[in-house]
C-alpha atoms as a PDB file:
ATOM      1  CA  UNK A   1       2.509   4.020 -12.488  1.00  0.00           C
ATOM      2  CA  UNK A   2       2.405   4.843 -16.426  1.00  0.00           C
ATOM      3  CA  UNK A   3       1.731   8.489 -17.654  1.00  0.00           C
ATOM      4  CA  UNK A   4      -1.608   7.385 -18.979  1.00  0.00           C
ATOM      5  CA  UNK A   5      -2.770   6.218 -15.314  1.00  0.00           C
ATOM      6  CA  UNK A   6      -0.951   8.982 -13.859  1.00  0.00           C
ATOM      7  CA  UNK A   7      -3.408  11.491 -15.837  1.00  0.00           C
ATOM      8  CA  UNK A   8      -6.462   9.639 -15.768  1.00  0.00           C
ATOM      9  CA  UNK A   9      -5.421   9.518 -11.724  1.00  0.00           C
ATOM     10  CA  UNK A  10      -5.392  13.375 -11.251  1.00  0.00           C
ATOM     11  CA  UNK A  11      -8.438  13.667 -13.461  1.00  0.00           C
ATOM     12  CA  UNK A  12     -10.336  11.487 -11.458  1.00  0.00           C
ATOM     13  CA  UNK A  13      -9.032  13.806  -7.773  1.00  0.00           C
ATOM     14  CA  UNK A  14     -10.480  16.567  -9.805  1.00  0.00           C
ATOM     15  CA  UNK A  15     -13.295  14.946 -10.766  1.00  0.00           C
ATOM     16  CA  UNK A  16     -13.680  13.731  -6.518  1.00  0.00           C
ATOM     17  CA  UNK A  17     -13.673  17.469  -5.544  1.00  0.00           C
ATOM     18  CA  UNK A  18     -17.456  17.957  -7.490  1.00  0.00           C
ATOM     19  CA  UNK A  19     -18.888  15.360  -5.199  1.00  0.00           C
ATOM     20  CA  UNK A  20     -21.347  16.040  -2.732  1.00  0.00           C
ATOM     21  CA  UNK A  21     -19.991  15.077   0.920  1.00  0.00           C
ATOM     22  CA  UNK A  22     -22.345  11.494   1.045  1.00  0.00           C
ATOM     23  CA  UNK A  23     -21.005  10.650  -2.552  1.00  0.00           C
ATOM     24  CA  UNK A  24     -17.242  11.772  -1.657  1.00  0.00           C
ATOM     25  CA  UNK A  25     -17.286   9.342   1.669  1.00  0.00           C
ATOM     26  CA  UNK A  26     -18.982   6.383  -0.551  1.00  0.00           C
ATOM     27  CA  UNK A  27     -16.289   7.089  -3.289  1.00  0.00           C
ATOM     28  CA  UNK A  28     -13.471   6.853  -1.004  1.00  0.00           C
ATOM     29  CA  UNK A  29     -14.743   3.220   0.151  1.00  0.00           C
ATOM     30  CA  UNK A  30     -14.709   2.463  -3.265  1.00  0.00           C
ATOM     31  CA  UNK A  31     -11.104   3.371  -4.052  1.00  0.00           C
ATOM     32  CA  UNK A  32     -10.223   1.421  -1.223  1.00  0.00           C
ATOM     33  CA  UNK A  33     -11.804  -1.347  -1.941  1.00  0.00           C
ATOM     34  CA  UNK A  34     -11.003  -1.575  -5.549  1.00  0.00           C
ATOM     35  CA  UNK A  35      -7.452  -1.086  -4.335  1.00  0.00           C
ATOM     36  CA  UNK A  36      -6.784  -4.500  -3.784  1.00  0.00           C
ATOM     37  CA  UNK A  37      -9.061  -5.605  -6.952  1.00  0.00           C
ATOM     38  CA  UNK A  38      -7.041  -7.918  -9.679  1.00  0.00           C
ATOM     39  CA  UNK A  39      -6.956  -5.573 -12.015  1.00  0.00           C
ATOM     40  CA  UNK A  40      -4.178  -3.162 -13.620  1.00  0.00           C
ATOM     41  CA  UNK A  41      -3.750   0.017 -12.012  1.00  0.00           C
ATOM     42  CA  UNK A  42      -4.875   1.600 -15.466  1.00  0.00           C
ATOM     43  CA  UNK A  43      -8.315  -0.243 -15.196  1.00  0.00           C
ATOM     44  CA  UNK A  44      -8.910   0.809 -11.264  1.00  0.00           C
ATOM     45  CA  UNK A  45      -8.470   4.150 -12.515  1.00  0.00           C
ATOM     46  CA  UNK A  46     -11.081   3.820 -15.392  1.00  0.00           C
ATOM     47  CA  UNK A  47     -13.500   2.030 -12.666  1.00  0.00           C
ATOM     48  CA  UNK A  48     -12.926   4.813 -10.756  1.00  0.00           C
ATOM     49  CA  UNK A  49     -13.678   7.286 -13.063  1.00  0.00           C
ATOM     50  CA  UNK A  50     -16.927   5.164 -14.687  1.00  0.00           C
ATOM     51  CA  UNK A  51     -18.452   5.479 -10.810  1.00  0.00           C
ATOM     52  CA  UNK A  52     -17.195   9.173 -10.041  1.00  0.00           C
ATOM     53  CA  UNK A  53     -19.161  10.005 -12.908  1.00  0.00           C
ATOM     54  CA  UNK A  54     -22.252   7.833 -12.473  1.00  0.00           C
ATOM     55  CA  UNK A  55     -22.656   9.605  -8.567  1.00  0.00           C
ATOM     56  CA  UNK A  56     -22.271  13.028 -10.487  1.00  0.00           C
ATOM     57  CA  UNK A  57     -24.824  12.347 -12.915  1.00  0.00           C
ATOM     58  CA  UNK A  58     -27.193  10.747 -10.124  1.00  0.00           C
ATOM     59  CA  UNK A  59     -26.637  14.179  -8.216  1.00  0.00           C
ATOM     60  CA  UNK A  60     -27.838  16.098 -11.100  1.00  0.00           C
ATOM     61  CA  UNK A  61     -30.920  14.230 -11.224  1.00  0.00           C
ATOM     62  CA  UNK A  62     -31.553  14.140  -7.352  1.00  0.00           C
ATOM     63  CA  UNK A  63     -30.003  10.975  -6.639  1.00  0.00           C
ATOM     64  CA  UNK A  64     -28.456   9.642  -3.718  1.00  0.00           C
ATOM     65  CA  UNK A  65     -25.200   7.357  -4.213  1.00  0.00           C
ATOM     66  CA  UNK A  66     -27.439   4.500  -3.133  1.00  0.00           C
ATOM     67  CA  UNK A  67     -30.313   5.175  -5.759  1.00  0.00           C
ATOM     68  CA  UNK A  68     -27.342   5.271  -8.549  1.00  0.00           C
ATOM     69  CA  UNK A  69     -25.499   1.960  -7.413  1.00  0.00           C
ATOM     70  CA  UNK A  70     -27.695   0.761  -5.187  1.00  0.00           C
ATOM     71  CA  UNK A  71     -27.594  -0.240  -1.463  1.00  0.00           C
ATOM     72  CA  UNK A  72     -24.894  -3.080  -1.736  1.00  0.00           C
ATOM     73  CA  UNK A  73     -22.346  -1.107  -3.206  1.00  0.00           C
ATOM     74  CA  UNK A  74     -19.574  -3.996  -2.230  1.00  0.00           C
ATOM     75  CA  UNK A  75     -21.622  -6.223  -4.908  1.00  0.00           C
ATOM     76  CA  UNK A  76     -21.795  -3.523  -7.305  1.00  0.00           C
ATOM     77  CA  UNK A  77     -17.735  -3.117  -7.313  1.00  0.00           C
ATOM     78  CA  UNK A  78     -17.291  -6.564  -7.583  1.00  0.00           C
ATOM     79  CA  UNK A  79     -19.574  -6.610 -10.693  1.00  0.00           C
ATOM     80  CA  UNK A  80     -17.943  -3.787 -12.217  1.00  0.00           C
ATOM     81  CA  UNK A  81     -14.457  -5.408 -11.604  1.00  0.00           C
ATOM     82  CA  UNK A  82     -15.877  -8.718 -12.887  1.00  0.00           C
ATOM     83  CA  UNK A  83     -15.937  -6.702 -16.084  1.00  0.00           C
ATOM     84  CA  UNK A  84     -12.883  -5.446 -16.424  1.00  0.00           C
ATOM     85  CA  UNK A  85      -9.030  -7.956 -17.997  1.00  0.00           C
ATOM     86  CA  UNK A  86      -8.127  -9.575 -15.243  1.00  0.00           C
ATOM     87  CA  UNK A  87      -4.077 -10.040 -14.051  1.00  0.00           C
ATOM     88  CA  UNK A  88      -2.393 -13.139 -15.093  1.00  0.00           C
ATOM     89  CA  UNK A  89      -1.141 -15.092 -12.323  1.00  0.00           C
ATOM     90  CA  UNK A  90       2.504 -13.414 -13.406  1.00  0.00           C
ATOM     91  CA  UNK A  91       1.138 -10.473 -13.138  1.00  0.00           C
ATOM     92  CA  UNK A  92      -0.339 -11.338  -9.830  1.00  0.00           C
ATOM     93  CA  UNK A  93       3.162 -12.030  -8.781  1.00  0.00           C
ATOM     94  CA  UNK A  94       4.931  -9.038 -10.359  1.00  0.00           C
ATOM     95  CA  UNK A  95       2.221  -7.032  -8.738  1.00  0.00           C
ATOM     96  CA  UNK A  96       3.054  -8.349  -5.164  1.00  0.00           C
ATOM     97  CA  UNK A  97       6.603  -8.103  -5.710  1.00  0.00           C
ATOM     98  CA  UNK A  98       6.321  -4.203  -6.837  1.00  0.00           C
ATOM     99  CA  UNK A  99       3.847  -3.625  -3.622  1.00  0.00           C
ATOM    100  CA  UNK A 100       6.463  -4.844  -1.428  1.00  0.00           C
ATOM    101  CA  UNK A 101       9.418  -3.283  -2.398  1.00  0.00           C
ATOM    102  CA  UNK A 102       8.718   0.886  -1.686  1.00  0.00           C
ATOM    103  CA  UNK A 103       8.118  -0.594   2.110  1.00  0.00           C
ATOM    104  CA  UNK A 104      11.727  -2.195   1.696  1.00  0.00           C
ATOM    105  CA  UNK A 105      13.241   0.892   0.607  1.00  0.00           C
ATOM    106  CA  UNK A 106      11.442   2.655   3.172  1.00  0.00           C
ATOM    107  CA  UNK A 107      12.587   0.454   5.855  1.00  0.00           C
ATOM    108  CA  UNK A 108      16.225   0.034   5.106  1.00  0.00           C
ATOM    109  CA  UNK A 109      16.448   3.832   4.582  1.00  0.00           C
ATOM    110  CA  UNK A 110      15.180   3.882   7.938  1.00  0.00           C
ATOM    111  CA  UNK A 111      17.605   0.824   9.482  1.00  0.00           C
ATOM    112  CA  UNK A 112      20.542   3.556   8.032  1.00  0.00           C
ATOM    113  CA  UNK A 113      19.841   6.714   9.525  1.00  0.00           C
ATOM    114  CA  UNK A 114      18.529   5.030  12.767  1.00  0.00           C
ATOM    115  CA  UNK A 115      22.567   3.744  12.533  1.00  0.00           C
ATOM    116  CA  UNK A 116      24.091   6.721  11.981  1.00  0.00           C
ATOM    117  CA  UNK A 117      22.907   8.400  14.307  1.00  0.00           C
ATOM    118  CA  UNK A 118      23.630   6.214  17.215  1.00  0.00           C
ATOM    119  CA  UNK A 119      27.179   5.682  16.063  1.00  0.00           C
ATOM    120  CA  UNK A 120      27.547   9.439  15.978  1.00  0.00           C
ATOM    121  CA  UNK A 121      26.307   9.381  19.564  1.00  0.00           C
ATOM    122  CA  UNK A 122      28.560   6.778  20.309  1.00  0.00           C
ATOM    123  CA  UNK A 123      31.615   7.841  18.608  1.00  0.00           C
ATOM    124  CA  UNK A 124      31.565   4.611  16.892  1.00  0.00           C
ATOM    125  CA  UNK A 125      33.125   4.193  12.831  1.00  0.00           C
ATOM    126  CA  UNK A 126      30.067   5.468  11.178  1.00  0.00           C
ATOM    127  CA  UNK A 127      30.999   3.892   7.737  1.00  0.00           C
ATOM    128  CA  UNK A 128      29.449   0.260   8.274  1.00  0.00           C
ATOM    129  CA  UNK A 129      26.169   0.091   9.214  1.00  0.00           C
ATOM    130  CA  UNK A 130      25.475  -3.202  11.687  1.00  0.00           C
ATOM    131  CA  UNK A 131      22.242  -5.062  10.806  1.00  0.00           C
ATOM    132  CA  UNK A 132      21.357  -7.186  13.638  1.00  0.00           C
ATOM    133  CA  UNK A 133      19.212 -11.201  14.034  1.00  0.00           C
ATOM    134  CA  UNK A 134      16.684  -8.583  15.505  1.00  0.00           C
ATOM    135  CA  UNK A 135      16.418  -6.116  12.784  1.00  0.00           C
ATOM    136  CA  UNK A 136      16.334  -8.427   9.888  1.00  0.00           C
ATOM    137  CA  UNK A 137      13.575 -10.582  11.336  1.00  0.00           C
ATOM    138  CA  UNK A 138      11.639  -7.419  12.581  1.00  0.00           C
ATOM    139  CA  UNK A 139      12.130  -6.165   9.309  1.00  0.00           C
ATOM    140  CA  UNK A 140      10.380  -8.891   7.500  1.00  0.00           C
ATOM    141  CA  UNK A 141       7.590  -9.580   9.588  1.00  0.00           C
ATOM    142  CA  UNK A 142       6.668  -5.444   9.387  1.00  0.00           C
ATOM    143  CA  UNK A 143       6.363  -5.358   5.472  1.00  0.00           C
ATOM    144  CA  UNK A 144       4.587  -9.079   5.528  1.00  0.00           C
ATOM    145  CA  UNK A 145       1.984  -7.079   8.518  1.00  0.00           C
ATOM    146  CA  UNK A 146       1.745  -4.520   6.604  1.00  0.00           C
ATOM    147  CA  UNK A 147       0.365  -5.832   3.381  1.00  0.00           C
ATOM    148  CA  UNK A 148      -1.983  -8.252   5.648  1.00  0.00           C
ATOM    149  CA  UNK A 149      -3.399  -5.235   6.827  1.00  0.00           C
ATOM    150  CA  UNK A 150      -3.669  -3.301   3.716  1.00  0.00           C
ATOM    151  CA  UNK A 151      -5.401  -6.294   2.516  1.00  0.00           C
ATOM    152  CA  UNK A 152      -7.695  -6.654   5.415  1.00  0.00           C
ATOM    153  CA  UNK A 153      -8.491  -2.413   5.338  1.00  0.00           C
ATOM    154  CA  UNK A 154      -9.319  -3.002   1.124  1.00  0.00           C
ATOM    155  CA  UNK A 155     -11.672  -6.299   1.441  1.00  0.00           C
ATOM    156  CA  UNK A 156     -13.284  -4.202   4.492  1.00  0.00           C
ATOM    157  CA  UNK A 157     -13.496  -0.859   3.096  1.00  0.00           C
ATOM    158  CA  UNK A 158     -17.618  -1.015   3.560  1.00  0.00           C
ATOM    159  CA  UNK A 159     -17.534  -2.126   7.050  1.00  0.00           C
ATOM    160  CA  UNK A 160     -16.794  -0.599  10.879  1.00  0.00           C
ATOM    161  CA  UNK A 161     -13.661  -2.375  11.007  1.00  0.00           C
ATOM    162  CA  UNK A 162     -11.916   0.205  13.522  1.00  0.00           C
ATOM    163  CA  UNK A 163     -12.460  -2.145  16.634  1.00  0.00           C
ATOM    164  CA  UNK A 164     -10.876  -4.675  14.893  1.00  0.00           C
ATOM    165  CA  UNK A 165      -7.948  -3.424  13.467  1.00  0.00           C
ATOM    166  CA  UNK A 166      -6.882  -1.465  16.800  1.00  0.00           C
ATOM    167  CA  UNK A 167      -7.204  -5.176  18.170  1.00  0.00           C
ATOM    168  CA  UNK A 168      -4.513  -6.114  15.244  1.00  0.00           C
ATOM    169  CA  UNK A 169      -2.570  -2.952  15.956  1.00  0.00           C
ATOM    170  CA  UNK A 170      -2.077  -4.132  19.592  1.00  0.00           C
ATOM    171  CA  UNK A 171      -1.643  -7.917  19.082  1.00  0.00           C
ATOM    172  CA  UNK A 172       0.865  -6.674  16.457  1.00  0.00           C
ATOM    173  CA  UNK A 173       2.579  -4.383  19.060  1.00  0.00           C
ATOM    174  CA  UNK A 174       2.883  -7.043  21.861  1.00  0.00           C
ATOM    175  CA  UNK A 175       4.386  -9.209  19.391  1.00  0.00           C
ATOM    176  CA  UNK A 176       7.062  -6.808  18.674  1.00  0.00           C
ATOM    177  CA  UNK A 177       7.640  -6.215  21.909  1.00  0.00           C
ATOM    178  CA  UNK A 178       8.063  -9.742  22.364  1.00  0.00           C
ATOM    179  CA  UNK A 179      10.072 -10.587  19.725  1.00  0.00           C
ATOM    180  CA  UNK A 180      12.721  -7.805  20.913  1.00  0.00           C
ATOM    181  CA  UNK A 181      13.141  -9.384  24.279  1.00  0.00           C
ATOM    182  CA  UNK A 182      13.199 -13.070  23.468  1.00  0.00           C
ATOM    183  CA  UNK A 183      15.475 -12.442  20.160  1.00  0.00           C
ATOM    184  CA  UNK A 184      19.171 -12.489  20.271  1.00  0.00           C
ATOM    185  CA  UNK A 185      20.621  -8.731  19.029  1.00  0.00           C
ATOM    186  CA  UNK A 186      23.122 -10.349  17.547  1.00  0.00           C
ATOM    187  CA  UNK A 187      25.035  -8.535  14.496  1.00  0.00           C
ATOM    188  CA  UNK A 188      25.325 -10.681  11.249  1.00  0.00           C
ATOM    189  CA  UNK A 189      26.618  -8.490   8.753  1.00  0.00           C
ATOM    190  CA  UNK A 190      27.519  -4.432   8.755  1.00  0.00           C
ATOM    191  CA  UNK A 191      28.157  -3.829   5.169  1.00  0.00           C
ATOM    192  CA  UNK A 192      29.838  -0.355   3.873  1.00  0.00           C
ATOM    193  CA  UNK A 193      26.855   2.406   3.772  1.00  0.00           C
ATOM    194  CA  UNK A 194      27.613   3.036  -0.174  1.00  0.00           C
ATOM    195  CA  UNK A 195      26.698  -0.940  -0.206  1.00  0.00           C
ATOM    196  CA  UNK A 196      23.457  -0.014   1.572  1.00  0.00           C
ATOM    197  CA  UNK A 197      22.463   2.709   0.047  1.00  0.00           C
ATOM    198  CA  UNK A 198      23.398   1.362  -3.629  1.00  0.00           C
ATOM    199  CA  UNK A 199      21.098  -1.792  -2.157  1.00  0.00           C
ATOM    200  CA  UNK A 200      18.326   0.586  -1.757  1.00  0.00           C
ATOM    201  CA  UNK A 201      19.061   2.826  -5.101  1.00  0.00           C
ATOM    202  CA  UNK A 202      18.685  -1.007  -6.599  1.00  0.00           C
ATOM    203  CA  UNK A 203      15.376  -2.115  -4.951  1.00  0.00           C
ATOM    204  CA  UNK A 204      13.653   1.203  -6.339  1.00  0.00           C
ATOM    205  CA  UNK A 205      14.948   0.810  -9.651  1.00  0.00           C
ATOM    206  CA  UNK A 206      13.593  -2.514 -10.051  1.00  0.00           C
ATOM    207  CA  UNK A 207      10.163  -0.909  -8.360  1.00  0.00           C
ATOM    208  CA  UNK A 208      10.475   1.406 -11.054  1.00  0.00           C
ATOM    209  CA  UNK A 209      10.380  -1.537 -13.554  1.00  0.00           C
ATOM    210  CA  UNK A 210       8.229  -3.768 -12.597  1.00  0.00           C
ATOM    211  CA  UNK A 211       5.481  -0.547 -12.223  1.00  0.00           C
ATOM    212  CA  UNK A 212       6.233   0.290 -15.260  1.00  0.00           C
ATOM    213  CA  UNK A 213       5.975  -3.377 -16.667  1.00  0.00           C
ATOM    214  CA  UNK A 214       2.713  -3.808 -15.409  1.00  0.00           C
ATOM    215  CA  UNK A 215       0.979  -0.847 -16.595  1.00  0.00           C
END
């Protein structure tokens, strides 16, 4: 995320906080709806803004959200975004790649103290951290689940999708659950932990730049 959309960001929380309670809970369906929109982060921020202050001046006047934006507000985002420069398919692609890649880092951070700790336990040479058939496939299908989900939460941010999504959570569980009895823990590599952690230090970096690229 740039400066620019960094300020315009925490303007627009401070902006948030002079919202009556019915605006603030339509806002945040917004947000999370435009969260997936194909635009830059820069330009969710300004459509952000353009609607935080569109409910404020409504308020002034009297208004509720739905006499400002009317009653279909998932048709009124989707005009607004219409509006807005939208990503090039190489940005569509840069912008999927950057998404994935904090859950990485987050993941293999995990994988490493998870390690170290149980070869502590065990006594076992602490220096190379085993990464098992298990692991690496478990790995993989968690960040792919995850964005599904974040995808599925954004495109339903203005509809009671609880039911549903504890449904996902639990097919998602019994999968896992699954998957750890019927696949071999084999090992297939334990490289050095400097490796591993210089492998993570490497994924943020190029996070980093791609972010940075895009805004």
């Amino acid at each position: 995320m740039s400066k620019r959309t960094k300020l315009l960001n925490r303007e627009n929380c401070e902006a948030e906080k002079n919202l009556s309670e019915e605006s603030s809970t339509i806002q945040t369906d917004i947000v999370v709806y435009i969260r997936n929109a194909n635009i830059s982060e820069y330009n969710k921020e300004i459509v952000r803004r353009d609607i935080i202050q569109m409910l404020l001046d409504g308020e002034k006047r009297g208004q509720s959200p739905s006499d400002v934006i009317g009653d279909d507000y998932k048709a009124f985002c989707d005009a607004v975004i219409s509006e807005m420069p939208q990503l090039s398919a190489k940005e569509r692609i840069l912008t999927s790649i950057r998404d994935v890649l904090p859950a990485i880092c987050a993941l293999f951070g995990i994988w490493i103290v998870f390690s170290l700790i149980s070869s502590l336990i065990n006594g076992e040479d602490w220096t190379h951290i085993p990464l098992t058939v298990f692991e690496l496939i478990a790995g993989a299908v968690i960040v792919i689940v995850a964005q599904l989900i974040v995808v599925y939460i954004t495109k339903c941010s203005f509809e009671n999708k609880n039911t549903r999504l504890v449904v996902i959570l639990a097919v998602i569980l019994l999968l896992t659950v699954a998957a750890y009895l019927l696949i071999p823990n084999v090992v297939i590599m334990s490289p050095h932990i400097t490796v591993s952690a210089a492998f993570i230090i490497l994924v943020y970096i190029i996070f980093r730049a791609i972010d940075n690229a895009l805004d």
